[in-house]
C-alpha atoms as a PDB file:
ATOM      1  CA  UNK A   1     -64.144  52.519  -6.022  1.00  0.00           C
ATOM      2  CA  UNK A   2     -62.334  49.123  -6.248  1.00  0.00           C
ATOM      3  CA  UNK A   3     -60.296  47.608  -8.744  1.00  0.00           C
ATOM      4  CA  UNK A   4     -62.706  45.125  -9.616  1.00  0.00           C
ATOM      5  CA  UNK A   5     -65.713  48.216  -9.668  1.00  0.00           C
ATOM      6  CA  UNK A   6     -63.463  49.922 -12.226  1.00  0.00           C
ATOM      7  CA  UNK A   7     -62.702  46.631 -13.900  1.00  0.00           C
ATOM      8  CA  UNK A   8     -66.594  46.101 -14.441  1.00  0.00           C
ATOM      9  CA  UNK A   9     -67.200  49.474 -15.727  1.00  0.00           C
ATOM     10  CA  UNK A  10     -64.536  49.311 -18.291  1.00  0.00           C
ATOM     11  CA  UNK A  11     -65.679  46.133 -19.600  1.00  0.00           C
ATOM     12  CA  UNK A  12     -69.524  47.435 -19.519  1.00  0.00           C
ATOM     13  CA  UNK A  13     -68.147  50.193 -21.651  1.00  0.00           C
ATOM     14  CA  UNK A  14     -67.819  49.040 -25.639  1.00  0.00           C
ATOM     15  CA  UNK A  15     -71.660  47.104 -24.887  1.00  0.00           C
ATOM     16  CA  UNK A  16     -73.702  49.601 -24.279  1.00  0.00           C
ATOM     17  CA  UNK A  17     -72.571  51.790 -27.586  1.00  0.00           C
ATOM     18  CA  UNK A  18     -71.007  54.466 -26.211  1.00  0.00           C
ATOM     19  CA  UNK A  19     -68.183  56.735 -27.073  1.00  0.00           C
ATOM     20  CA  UNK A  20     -66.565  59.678 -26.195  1.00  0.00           C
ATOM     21  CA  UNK A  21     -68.001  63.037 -27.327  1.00  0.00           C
ATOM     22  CA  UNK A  22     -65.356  64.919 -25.279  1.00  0.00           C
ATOM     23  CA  UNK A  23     -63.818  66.424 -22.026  1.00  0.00           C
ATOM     24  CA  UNK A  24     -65.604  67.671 -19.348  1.00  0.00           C
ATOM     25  CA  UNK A  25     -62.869  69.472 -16.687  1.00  0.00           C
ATOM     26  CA  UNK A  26     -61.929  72.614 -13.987  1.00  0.00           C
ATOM     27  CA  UNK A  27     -58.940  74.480 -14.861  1.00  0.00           C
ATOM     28  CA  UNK A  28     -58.223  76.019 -11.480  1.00  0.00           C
ATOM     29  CA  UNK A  29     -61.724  76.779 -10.650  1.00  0.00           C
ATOM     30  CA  UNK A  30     -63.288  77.485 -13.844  1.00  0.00           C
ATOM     31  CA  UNK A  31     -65.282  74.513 -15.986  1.00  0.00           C
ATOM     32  CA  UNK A  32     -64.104  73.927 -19.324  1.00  0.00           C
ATOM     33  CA  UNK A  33     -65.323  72.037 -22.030  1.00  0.00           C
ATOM     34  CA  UNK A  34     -63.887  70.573 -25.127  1.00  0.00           C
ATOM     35  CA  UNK A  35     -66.110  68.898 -27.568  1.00  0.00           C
ATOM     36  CA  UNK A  36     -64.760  66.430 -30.531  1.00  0.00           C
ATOM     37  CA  UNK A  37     -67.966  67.463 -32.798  1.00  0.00           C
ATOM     38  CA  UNK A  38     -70.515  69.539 -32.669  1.00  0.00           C
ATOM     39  CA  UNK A  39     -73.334  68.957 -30.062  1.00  0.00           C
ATOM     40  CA  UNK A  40     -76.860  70.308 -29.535  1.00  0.00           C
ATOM     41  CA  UNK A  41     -77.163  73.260 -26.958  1.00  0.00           C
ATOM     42  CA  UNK A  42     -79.797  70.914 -25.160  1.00  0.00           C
ATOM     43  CA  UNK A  43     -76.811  68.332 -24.747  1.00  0.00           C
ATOM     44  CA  UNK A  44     -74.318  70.921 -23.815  1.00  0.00           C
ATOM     45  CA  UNK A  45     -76.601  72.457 -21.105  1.00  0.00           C
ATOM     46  CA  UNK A  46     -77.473  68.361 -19.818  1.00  0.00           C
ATOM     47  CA  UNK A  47     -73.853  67.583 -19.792  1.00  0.00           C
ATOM     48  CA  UNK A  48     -72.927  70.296 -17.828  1.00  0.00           C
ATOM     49  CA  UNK A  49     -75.628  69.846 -15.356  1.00  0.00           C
ATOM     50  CA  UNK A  50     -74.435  66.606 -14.802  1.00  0.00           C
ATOM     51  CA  UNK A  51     -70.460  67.886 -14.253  1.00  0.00           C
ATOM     52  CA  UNK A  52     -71.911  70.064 -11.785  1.00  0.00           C
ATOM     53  CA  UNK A  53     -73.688  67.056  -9.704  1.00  0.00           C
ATOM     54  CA  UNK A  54     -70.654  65.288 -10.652  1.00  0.00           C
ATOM     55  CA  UNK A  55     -68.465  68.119  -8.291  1.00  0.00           C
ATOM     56  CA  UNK A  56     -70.932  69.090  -5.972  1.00  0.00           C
ATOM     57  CA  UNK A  57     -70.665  65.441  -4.914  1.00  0.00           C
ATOM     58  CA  UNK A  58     -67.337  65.244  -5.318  1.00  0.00           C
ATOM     59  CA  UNK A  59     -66.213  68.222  -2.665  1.00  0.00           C
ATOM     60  CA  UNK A  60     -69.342  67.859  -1.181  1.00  0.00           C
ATOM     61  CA  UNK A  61     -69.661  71.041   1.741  1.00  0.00           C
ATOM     62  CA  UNK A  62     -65.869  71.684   1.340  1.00  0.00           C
ATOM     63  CA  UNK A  63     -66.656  73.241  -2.328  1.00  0.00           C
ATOM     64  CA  UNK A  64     -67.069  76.711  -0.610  1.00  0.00           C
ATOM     65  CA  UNK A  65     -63.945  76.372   1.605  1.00  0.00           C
ATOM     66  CA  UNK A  66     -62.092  75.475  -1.204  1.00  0.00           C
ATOM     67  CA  UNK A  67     -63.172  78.166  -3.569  1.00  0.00           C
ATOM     68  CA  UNK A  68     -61.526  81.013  -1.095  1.00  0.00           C
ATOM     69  CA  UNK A  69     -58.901  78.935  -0.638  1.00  0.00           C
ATOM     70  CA  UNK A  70     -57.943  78.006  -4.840  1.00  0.00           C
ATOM     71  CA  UNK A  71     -59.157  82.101  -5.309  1.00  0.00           C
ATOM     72  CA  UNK A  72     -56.366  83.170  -2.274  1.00  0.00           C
ATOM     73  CA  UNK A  73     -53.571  81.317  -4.388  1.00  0.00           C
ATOM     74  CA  UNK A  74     -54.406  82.436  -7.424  1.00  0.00           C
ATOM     75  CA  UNK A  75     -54.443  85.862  -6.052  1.00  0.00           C
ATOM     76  CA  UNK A  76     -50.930  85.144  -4.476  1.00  0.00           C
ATOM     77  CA  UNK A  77     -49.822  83.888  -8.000  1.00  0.00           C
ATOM     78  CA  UNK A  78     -51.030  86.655 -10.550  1.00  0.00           C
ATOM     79  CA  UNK A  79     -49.139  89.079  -7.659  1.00  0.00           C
ATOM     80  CA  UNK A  80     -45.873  87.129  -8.095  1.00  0.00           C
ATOM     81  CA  UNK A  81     -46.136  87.602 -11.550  1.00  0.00           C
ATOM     82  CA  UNK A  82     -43.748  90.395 -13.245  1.00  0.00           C
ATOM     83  CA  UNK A  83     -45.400  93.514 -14.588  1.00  0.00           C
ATOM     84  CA  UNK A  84     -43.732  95.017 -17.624  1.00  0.00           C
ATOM     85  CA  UNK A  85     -45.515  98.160 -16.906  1.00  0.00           C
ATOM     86  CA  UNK A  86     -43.008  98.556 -14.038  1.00  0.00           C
ATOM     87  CA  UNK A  87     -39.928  97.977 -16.043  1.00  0.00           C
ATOM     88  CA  UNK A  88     -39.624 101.153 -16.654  1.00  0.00           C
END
């Protein structure tokens, strides 16, 4: 996206009487939601369709390959972690 794309977006913004309900976001590889109010389950479940689309089309056939990849690290890091249990 250009500058001038994201410059015509942010000015469509305040006209068309939106605002911000929320975040939509992965931490590692797991979707998370945080909502500023509550919201209908039939909003929740249309919102998070669209997040999907929105990452399917984002990593496009490399979602997969990534997945092993993120789940190999995070593997690697809960190993590195210290056990207390072994302290002993």
């Amino acid at each position: 996206m250009t500058d001038a794309d994201k410059a015509e977006l942010l000015a469509r913004w305040p006209g068309r009487g939106l605002r911000s309900v929320g975040i939509l976001g992965l931490v590692g590889t797991t979707p998370r939601c945080e909502f500023k109010e509550p919201i209908p389950l039939n909003v929740v479940v249309s919102l998070a369709a669209a997040f999907d689309a929105y990452l399917v089309s984002l990593f496009q056939e490399n979602f997969a390959a990534q997945l092993g990849e993120l789940e190999i690290a995070e593997l690697c890091r809960m190993w590195s972690m210290d056990d207390p249990r072994m302290d002993s």
